[in-house]
N, C-alpha and C. Protein backbone atom coordinates (compact mmCIF):
# COMPACT_ATOMS: atom_id res chain seq x y z
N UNK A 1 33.87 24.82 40.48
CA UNK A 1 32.48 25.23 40.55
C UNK A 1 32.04 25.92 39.26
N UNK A 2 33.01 26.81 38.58
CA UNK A 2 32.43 27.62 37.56
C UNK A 2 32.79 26.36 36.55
N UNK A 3 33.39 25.16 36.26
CA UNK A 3 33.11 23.97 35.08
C UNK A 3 31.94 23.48 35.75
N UNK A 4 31.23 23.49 36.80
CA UNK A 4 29.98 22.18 36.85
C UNK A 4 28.97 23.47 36.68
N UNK A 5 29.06 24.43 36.60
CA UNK A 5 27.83 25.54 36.58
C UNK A 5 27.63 25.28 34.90
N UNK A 6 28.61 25.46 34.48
CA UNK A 6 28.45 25.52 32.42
C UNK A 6 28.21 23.95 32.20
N UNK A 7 28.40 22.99 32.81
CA UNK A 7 27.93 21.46 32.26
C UNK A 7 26.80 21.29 32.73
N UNK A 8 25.69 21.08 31.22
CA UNK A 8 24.75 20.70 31.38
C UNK A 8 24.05 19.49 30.98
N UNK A 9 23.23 19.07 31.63
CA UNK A 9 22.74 17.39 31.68
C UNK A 9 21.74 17.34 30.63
N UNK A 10 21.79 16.57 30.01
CA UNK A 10 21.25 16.18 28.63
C UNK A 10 20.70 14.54 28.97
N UNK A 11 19.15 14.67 28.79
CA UNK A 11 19.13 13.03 28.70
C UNK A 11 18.42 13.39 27.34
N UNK A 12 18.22 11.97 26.84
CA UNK A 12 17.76 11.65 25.47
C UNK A 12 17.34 10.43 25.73
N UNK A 13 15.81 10.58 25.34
CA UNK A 13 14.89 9.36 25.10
C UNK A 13 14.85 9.04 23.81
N UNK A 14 15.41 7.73 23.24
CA UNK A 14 15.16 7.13 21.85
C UNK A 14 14.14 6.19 22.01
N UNK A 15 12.78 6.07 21.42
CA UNK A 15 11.62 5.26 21.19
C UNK A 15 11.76 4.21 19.99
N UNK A 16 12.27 3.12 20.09
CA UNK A 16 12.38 2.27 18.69
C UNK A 16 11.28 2.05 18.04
N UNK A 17 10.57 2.65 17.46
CA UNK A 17 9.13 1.41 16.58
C UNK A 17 8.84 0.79 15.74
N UNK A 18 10.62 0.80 15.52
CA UNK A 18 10.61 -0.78 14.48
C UNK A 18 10.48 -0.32 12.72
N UNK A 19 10.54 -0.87 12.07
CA UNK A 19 10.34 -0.31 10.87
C UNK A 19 8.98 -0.38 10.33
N UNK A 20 8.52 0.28 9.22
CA UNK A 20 7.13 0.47 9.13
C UNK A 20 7.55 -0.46 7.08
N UNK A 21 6.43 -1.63 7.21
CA UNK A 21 6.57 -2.20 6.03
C UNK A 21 5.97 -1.33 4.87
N UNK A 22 6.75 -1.85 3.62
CA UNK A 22 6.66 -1.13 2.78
C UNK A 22 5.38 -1.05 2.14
N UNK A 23 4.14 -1.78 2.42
CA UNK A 23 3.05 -1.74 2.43
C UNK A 23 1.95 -0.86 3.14
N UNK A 24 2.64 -0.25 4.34
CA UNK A 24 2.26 0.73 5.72
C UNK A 24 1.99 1.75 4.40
N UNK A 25 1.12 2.61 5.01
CA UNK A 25 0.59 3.75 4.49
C UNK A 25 1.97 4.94 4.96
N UNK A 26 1.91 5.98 3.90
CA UNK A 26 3.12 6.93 3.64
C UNK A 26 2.95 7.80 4.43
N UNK A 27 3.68 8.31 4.98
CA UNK A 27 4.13 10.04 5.73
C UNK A 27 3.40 9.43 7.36
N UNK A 28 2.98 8.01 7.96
CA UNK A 28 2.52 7.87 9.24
C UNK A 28 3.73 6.49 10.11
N UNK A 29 4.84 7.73 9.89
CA UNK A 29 6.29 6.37 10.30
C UNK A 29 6.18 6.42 12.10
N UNK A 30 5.54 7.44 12.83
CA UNK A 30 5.68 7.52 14.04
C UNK A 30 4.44 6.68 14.19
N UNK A 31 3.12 6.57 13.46
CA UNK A 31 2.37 5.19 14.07
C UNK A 31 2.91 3.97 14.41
N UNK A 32 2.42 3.58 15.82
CA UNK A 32 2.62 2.19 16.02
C UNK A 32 1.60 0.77 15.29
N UNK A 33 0.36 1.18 15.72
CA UNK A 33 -0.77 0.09 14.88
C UNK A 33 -1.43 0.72 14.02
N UNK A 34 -1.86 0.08 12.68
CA UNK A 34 -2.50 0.12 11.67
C UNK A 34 -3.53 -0.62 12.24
N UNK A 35 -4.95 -0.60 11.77
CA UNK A 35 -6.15 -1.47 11.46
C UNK A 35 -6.20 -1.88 10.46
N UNK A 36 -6.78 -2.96 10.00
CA UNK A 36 -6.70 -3.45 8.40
C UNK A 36 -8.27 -3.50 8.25
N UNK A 37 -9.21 -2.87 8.06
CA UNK A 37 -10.77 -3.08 8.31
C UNK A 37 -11.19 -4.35 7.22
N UNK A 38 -10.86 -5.00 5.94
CA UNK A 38 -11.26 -5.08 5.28
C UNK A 38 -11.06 -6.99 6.00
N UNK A 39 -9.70 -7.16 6.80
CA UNK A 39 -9.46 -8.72 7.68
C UNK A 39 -9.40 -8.68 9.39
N UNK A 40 -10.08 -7.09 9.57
CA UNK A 40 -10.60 -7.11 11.03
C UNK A 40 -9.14 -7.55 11.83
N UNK A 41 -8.19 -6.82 11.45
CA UNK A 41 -6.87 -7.27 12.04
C UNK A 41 -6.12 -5.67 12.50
N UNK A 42 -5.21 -5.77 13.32
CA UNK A 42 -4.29 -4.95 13.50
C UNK A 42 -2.92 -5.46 12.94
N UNK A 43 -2.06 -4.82 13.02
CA UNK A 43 -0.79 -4.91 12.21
C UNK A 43 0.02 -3.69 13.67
N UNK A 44 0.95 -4.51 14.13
CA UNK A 44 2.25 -3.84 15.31
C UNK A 44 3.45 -3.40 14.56
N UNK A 45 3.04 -2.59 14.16
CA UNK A 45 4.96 -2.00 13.37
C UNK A 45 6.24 -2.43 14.17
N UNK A 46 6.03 -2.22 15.51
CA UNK A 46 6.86 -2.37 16.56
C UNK A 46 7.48 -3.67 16.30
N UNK A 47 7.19 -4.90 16.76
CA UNK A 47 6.98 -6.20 16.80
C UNK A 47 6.95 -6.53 15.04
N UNK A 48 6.51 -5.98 13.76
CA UNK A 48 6.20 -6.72 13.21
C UNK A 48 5.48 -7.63 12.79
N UNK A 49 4.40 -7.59 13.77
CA UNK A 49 3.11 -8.70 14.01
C UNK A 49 1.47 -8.53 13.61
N UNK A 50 0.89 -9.06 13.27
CA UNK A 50 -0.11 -9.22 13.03
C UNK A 50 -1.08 -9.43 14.43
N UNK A 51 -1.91 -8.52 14.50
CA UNK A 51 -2.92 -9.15 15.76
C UNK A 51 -4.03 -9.17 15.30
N UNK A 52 -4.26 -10.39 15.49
CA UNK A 52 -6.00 -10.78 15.21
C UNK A 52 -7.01 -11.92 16.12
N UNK A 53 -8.37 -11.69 15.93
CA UNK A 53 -8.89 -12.89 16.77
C UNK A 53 -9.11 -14.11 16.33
N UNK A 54 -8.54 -14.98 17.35
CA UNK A 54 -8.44 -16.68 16.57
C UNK A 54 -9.63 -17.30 16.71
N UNK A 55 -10.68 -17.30 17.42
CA UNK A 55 -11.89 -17.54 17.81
C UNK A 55 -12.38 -17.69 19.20
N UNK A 56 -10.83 -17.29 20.05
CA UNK A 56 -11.38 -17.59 21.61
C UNK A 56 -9.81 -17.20 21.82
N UNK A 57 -8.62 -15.94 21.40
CA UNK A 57 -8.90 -15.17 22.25
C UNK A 57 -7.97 -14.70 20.79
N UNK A 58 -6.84 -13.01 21.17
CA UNK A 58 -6.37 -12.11 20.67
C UNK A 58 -4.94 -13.14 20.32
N UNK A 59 -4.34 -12.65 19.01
CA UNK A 59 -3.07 -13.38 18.88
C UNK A 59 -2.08 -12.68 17.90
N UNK A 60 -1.02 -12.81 18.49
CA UNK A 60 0.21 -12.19 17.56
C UNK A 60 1.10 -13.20 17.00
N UNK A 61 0.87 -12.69 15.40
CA UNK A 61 1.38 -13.53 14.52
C UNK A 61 1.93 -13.10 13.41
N UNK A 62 3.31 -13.60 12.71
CA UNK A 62 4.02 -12.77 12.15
C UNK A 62 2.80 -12.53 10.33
N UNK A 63 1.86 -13.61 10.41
CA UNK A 63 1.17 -13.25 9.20
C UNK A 63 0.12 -13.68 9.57
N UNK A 64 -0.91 -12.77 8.49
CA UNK A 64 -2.31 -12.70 9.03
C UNK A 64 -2.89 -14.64 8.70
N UNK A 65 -3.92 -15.22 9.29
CA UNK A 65 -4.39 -16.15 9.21
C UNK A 65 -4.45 -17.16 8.10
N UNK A 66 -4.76 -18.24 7.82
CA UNK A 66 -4.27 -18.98 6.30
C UNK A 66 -5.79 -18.38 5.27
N UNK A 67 -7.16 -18.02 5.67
CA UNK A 67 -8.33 -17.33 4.82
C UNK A 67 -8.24 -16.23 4.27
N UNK A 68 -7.06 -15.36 4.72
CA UNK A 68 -6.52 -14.48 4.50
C UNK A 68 -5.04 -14.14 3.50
N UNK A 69 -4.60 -15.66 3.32
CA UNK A 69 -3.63 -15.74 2.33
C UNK A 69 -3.35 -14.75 1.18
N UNK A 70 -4.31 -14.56 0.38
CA UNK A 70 -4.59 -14.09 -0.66
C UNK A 70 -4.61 -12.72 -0.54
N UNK A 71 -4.93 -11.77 0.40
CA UNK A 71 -5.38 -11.04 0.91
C UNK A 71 -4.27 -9.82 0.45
N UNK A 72 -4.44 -8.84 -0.29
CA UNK A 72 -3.66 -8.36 -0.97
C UNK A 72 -3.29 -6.59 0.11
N UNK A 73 -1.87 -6.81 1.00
CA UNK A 73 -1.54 -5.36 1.72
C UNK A 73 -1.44 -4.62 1.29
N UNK A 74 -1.02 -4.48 0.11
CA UNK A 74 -0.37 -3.07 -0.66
C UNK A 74 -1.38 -2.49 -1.37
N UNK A 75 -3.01 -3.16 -1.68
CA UNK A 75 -3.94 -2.72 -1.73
C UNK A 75 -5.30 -2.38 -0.99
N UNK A 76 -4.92 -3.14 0.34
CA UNK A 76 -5.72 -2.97 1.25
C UNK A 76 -5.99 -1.63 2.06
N UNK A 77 -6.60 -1.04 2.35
CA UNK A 77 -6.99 0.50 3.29
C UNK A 77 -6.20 0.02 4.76
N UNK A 78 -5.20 0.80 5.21
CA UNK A 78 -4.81 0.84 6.65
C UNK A 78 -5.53 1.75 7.30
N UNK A 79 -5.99 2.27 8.49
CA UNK A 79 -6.12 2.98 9.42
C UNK A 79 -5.50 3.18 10.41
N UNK A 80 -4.57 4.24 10.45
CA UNK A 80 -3.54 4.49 10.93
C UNK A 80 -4.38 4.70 12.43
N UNK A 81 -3.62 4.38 13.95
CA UNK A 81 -4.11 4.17 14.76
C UNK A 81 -3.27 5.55 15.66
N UNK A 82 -2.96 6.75 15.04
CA UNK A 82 -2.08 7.26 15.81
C UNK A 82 -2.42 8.05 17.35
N UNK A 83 -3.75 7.68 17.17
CA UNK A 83 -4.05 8.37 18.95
C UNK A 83 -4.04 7.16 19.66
N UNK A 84 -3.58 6.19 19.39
CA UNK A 84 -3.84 5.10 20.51
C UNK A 84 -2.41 4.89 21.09
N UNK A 85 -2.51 4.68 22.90
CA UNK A 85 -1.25 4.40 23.36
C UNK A 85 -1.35 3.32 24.26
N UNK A 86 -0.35 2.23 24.10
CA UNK A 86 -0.63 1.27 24.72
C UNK A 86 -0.53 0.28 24.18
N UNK A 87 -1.00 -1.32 24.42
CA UNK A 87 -0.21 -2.24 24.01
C UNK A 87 -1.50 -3.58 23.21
N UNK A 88 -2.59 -2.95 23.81
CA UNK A 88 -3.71 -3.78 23.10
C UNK A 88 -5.16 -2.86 22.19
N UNK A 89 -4.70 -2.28 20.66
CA UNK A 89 -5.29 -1.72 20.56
C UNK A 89 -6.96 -2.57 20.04
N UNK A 90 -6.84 -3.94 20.30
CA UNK A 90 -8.22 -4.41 20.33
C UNK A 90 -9.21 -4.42 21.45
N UNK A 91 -8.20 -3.00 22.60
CA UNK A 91 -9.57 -2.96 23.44
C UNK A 91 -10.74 -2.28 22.70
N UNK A 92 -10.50 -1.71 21.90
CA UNK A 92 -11.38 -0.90 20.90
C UNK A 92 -11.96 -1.32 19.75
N UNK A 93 -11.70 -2.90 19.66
CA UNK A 93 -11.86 -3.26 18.29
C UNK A 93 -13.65 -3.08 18.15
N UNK A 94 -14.64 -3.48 18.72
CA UNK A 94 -16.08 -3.05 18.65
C UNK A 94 -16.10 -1.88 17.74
N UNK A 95 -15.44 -0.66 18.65
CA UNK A 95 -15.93 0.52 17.72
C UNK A 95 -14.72 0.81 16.46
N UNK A 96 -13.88 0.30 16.56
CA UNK A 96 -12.93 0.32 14.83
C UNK A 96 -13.97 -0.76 14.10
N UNK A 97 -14.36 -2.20 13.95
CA UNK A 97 -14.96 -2.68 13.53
C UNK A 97 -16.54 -1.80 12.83
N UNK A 98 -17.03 -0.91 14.31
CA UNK A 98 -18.16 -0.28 13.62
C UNK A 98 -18.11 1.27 12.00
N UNK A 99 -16.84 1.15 12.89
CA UNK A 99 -16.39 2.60 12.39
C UNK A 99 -15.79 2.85 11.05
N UNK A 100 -15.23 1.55 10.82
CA UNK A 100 -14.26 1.32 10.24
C UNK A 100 -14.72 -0.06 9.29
N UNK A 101 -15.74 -0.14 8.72
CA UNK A 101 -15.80 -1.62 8.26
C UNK A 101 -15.09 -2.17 7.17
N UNK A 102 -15.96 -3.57 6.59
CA UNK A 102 -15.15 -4.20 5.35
C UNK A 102 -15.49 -3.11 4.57
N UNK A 103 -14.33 -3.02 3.62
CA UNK A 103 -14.19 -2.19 2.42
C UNK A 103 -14.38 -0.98 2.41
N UNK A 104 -14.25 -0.35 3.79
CA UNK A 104 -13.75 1.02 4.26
C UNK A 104 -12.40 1.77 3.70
N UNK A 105 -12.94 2.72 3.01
CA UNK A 105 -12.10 3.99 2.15
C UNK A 105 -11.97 5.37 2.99
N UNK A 106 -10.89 5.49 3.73
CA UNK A 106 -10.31 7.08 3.75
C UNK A 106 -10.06 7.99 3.08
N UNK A 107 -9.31 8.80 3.23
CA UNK A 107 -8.21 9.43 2.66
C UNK A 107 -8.07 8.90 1.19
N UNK A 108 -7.73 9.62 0.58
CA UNK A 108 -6.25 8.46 -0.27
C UNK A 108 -5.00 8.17 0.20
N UNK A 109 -4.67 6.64 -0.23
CA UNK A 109 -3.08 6.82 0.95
C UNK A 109 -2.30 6.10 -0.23
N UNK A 110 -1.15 6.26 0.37
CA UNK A 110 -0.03 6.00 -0.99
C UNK A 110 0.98 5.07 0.03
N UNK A 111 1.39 4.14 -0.66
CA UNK A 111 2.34 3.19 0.07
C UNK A 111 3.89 3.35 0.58
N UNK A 112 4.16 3.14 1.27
CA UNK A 112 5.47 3.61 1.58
C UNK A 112 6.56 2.75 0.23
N UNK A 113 6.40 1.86 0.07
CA UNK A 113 7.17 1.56 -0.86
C UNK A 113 6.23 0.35 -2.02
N UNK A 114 6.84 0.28 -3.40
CA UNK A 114 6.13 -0.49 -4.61
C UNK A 114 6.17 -1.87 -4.38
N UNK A 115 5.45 -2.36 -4.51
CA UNK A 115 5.19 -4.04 -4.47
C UNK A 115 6.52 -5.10 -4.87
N UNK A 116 7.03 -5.85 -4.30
CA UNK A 116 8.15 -6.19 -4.74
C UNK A 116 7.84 -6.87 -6.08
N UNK A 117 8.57 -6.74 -7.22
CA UNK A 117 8.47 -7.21 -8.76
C UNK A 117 7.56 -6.07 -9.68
N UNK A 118 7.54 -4.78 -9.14
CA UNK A 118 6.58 -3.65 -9.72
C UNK A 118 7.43 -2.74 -9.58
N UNK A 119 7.65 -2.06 -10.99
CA UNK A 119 8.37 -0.83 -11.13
C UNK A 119 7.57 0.53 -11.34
N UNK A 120 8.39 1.49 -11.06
CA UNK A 120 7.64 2.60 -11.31
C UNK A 120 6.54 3.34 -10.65
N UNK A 121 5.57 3.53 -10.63
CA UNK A 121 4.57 4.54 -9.92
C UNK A 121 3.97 3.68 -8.95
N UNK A 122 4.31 3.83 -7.39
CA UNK A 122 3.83 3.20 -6.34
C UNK A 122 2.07 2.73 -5.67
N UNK A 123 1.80 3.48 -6.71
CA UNK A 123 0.58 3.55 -6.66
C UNK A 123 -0.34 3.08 -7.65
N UNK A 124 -0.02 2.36 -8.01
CA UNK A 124 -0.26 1.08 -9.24
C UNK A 124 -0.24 -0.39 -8.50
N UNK A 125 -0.58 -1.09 -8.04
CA UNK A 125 -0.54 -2.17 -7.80
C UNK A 125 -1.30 -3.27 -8.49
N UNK A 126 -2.09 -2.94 -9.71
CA UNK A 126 -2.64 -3.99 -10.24
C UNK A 126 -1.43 -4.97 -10.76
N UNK A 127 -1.35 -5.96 -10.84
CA UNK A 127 -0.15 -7.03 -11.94
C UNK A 127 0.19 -7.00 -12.80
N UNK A 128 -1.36 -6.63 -13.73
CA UNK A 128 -1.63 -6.36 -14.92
C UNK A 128 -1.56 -5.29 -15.52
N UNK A 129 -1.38 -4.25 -14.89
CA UNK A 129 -1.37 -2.56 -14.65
C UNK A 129 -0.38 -2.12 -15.92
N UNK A 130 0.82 -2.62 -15.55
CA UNK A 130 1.81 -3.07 -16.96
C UNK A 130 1.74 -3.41 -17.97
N UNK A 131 0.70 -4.87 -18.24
CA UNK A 131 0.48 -5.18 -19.46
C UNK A 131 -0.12 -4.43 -19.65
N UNK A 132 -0.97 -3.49 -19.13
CA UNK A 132 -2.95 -2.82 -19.55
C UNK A 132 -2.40 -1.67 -20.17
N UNK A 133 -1.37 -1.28 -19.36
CA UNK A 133 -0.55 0.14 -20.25
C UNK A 133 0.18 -0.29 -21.65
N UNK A 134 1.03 -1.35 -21.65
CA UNK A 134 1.35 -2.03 -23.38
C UNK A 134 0.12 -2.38 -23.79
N UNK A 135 -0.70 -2.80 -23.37
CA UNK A 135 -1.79 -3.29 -24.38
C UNK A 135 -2.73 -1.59 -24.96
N UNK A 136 -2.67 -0.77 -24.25
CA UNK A 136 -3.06 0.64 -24.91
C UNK A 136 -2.75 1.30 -26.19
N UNK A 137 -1.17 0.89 -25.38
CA UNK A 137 -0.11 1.72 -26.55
C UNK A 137 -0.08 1.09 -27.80
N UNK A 138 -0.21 -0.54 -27.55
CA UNK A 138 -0.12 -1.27 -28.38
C UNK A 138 -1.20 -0.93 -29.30
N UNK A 139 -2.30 -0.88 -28.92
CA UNK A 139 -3.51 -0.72 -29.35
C UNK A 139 -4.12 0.59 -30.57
N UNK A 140 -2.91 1.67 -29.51
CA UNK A 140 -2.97 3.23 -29.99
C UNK A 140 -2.09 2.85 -31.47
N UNK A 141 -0.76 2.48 -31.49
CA UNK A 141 -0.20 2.26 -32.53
C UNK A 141 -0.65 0.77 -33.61
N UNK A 142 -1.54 0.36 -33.39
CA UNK A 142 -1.96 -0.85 -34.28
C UNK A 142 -2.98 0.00 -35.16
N UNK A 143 -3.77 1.45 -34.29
CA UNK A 143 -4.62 1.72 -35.27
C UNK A 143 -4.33 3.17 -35.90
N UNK A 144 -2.88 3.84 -35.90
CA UNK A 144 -1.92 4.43 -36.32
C UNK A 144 -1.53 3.60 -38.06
N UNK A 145 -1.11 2.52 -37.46
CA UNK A 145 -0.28 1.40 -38.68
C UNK A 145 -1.95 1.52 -39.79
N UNK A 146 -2.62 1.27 -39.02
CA UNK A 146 -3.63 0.92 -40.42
C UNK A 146 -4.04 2.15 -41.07
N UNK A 147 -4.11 3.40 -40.35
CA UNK A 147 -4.49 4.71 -40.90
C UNK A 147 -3.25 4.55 -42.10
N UNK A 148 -2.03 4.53 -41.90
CA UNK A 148 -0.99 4.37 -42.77
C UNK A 148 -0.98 3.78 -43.56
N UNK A 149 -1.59 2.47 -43.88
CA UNK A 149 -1.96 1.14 -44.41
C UNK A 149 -2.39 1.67 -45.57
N UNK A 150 -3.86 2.30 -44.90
CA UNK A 150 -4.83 2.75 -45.77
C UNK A 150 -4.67 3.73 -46.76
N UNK A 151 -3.27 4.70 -45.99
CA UNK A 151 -3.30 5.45 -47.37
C UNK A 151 -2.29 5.31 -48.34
N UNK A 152 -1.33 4.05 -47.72
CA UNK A 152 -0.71 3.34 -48.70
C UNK A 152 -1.50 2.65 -49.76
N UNK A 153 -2.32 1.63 -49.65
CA UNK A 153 -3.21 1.03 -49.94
C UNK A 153 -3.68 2.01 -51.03
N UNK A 154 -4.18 2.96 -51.00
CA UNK A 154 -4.86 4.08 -51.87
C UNK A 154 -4.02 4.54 -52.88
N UNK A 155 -2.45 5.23 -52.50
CA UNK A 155 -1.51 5.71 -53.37
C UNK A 155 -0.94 4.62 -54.09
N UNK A 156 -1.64 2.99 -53.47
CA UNK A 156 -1.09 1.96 -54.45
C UNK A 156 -1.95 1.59 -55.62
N UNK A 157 -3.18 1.64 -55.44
CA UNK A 157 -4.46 1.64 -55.98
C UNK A 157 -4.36 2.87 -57.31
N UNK A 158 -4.11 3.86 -56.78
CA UNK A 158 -4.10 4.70 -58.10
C UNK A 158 -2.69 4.60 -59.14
N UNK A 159 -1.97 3.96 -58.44
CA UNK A 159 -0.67 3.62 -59.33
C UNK A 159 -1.10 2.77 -60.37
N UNK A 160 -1.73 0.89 -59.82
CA UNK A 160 -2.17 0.95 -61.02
C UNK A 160 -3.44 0.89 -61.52
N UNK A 161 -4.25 2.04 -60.82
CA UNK A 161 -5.33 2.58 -61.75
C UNK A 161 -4.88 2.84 -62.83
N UNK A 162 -3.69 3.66 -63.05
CA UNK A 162 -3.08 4.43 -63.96
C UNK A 162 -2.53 3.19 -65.25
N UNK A 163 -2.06 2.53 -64.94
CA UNK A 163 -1.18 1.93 -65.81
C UNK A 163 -2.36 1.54 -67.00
């Protein structure tokens, strides 16, 4: 009796929700759905899935639609959905749609991880972002070289001024 008085019962609930892509917005790993306002879509961390409307009814799909191809995640605005519980957060889509439209800006949000083939500051996603920074520097030191040029050019000039 005095070992079952000191043993105590322990349960533990583990909630899986799947991994959050490296495109998901940073520091919101316990959200389950994102909104994407800008392709009127949800995104299921859980599942991995894409939910969107096909034209007659709701659908889960591992990628958003083929008009949407192009459609760039790691620059797109998420809206993290973290008060919603449950399994269809397009009962709400009306008022996320109103609330939330195309080319809707929050916060600032920072990506959970860098674009695959992009180094360095996660928060850079242009392509070109890379070249635009060599083409600066490049730029800064091309007009360095000619200040130098010039006063070569000059101390050569009076050399043979002189002669």
């Amino acid at each position: 009796m005095l070992l079952a008085g000191s043993v105590q019962g322990q349960v533990s609930l583990n909630v899986h929700l799947g991994t959050p892509p490296q495109w998901g917005p940073a520091g919101h790993s316990e959200a389950r759905y994102y909104y994407l306002p800008d392709v009127e879509s949800y995104y299921d961390v859980q599942t991995s899935r894409f939910i969107y409307f096909d034209g007659r009814t709701w659908v889960h799909r591992a990628s958003l639609p083929a008009r949407y191809r192009n459609y760039d995640l790691y620059n797109g605005y998420k809206v993290v959905m973290s008060d919603y519980r449950g399994n269809r957060p397009y009962s709400n889509f009306k008022s996320h749609k109103m609330k939330y439209a195309r080319g809707y800006r929050g916060q600032e949000q920072h990506n959970i991880g860098v674009r695959p083939g992009n180094r360095g500051d996660n928060n850079r996603f242009d392509n070109n972002s890379s070249k635009n920074d060599r083409n600066q520097g490049n730029k800064k030191e091309n007009k360095r070289n000619e200040k130098e040029n010039r006063g070569n050019d000059r101390g050569n000039n009076d050399k043979h001024g002189r002669d």
